[in-house]
C-alpha atoms as a PDB file:
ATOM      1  CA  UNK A   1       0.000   0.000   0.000  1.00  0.00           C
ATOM      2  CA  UNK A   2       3.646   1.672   0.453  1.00  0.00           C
ATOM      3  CA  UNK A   3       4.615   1.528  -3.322  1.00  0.00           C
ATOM      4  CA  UNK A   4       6.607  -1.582  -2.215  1.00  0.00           C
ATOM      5  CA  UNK A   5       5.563  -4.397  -4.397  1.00  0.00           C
ATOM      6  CA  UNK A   6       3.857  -1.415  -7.152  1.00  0.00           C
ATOM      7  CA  UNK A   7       5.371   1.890  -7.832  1.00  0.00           C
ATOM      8  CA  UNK A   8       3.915   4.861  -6.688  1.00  0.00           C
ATOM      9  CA  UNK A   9       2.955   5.736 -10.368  1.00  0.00           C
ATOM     10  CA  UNK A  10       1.345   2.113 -11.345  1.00  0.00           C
ATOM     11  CA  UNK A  11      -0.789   2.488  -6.965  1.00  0.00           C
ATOM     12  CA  UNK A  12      -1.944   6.096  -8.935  1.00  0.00           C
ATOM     13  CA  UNK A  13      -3.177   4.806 -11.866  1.00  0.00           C
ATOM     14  CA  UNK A  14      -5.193   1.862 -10.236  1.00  0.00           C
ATOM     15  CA  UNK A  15      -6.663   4.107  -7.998  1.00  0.00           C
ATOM     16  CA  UNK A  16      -7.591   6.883 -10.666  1.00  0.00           C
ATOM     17  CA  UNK A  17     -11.147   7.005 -11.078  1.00  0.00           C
ATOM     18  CA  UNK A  18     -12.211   5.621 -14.935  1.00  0.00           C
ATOM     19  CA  UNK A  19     -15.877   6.636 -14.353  1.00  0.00           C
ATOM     20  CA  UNK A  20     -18.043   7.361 -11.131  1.00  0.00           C
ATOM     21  CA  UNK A  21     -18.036   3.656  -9.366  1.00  0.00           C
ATOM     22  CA  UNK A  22     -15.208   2.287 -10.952  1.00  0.00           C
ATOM     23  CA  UNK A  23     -11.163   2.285 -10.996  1.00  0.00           C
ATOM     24  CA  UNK A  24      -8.906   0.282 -12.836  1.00  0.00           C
ATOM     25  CA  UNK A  25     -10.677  -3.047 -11.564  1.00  0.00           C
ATOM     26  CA  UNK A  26     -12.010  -1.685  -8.820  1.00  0.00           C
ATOM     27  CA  UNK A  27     -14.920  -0.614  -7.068  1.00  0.00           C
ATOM     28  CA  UNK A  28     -14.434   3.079  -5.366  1.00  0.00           C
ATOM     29  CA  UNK A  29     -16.634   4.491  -2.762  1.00  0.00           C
ATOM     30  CA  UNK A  30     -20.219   5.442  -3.451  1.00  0.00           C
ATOM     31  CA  UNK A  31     -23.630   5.115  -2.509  1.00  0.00           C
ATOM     32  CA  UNK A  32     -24.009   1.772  -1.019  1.00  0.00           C
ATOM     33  CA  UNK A  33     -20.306   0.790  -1.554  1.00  0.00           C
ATOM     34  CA  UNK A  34     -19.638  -2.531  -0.981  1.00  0.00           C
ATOM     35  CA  UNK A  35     -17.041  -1.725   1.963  1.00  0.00           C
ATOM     36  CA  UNK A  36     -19.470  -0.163   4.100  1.00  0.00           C
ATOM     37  CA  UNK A  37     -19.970   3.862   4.640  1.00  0.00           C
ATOM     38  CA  UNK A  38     -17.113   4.182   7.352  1.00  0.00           C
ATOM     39  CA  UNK A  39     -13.850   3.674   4.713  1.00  0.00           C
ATOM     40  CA  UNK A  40     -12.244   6.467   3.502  1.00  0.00           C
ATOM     41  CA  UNK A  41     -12.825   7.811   0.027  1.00  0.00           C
ATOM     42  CA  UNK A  42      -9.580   6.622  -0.701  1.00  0.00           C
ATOM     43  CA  UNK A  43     -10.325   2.962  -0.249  1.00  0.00           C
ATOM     44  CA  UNK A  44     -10.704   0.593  -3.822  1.00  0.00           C
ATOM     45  CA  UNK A  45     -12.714  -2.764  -3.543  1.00  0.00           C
ATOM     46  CA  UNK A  46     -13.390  -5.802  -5.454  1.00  0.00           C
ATOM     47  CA  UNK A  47     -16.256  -8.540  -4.568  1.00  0.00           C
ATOM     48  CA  UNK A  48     -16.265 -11.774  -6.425  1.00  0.00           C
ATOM     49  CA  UNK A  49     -19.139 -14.262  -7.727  1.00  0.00           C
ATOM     50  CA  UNK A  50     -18.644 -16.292  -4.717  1.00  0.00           C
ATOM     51  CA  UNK A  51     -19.717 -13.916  -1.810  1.00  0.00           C
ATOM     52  CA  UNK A  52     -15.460 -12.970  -1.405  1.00  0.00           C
ATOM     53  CA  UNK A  53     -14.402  -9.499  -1.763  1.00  0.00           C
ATOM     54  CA  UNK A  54     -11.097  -7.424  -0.754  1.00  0.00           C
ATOM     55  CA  UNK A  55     -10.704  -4.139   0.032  1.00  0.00           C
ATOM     56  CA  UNK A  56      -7.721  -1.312   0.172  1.00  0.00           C
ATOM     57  CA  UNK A  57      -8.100   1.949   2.169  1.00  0.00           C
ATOM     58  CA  UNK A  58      -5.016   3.644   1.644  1.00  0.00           C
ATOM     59  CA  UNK A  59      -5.499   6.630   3.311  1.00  0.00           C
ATOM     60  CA  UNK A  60      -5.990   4.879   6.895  1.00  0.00           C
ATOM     61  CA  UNK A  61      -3.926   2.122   5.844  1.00  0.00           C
ATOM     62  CA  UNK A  62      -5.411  -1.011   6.337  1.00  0.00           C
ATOM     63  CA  UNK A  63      -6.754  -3.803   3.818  1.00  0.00           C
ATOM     64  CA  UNK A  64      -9.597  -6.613   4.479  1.00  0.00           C
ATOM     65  CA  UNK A  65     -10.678  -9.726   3.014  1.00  0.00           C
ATOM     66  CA  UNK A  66     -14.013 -11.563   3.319  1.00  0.00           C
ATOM     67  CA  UNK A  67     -14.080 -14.984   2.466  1.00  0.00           C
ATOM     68  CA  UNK A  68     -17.710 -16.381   1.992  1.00  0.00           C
ATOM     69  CA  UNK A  69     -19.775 -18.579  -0.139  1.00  0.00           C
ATOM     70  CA  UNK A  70     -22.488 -17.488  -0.521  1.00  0.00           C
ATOM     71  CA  UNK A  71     -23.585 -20.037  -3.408  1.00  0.00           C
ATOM     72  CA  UNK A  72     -23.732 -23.184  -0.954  1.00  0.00           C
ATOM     73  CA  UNK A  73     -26.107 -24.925  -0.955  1.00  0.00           C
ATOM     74  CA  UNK A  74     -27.532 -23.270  -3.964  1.00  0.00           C
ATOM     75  CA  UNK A  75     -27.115 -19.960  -6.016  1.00  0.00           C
ATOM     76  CA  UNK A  76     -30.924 -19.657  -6.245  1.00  0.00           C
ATOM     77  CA  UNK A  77     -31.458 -18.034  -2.656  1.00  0.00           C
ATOM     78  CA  UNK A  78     -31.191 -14.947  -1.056  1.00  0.00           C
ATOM     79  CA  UNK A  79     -27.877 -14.448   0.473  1.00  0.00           C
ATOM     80  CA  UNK A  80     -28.183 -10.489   1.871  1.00  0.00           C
ATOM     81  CA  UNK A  81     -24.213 -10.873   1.104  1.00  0.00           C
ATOM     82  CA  UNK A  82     -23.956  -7.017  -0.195  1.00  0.00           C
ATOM     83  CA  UNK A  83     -25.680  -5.891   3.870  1.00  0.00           C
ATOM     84  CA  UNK A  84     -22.924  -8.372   5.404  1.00  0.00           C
ATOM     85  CA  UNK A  85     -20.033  -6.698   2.993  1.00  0.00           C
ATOM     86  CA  UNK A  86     -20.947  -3.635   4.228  1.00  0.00           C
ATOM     87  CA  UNK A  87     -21.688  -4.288   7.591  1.00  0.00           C
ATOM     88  CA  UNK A  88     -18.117  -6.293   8.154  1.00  0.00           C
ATOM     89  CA  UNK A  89     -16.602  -3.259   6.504  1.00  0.00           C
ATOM     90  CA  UNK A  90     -18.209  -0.444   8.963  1.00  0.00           C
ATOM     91  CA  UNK A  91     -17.037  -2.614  12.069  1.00  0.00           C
ATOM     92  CA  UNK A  92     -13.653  -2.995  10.836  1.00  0.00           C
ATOM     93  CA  UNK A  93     -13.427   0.914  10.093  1.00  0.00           C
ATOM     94  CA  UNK A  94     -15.239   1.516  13.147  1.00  0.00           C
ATOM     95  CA  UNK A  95     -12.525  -0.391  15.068  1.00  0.00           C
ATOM     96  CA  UNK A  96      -9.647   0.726  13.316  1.00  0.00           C
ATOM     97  CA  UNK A  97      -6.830   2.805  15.462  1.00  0.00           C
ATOM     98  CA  UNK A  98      -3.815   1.975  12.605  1.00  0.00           C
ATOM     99  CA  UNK A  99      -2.711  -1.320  14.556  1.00  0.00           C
ATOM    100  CA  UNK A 100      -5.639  -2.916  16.763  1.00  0.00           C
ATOM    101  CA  UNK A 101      -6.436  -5.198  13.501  1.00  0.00           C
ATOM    102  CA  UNK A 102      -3.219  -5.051  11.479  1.00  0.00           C
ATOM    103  CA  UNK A 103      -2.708  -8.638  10.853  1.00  0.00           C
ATOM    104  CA  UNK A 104      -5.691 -10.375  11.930  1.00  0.00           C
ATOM    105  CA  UNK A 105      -9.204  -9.751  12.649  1.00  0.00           C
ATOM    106  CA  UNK A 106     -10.831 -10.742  16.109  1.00  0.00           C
ATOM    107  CA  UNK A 107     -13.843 -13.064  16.001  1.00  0.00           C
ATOM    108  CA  UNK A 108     -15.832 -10.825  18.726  1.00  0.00           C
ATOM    109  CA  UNK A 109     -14.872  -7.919  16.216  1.00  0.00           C
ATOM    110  CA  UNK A 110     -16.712  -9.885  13.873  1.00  0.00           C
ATOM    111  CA  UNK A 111     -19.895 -11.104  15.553  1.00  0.00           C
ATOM    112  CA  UNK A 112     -21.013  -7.304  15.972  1.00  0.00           C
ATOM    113  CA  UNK A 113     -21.271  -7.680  11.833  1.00  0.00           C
ATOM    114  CA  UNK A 114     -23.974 -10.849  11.615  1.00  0.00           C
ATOM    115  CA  UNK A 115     -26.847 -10.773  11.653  1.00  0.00           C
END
């Protein structure tokens, strides 16, 4: 998030808006973004088929994963997977001080985000 595995140039060009919800492959913040309201408006997110989804706020520094699966047993059934994105995402910015979830991300933390 440093420029340490990406240069500085090739972190500004993913992150350079291409149209009003979108980056270079990634989601930006918006109405009903799928990181929750709390991230900064310098965060970039991408959700997969699957119920998964990562997401980069660079100006507070911190990135997230959700791992789900949303399509077991079956794809054909309501899920609510976009309100648990977003609500994981609020508690996580909600409870971020820049080290109390730097590596890994407490189970109680968590629980505050299901339903």
């Amino acid at each position: 998030m440093q420029g340490e595995v990406l240069s500085p140039a090739a972190l500004a060009e993913m992150r350079r808006p291409q149209h009003a919800e979108r980056a270079l492959g990634w989601q930006i913040p918006q109405p009903a973004f799928s990181g929750g309201s709390l991230c900064s408006r310098q965060t970039l997110g991408h959700t997969g088929f699957t119920g998964t989804g990562v997401w980069l706020d660079f100006e507070r520094g911190y990135a997230w994963a959700l791992l789900t699966n949303r399509v077991h047993p079956s794809r054909h059934q309501e899920t609510s997977i976009q309100e648990l994105r977003r609500s994981v995402g609020n508690v996580i910015a909600a409870a971020w001080k820049g080290c109390l979830v730097r590596y890994f991300f407490c189970w109680a933390v968590l629980q505050q985000a299901l339903p």
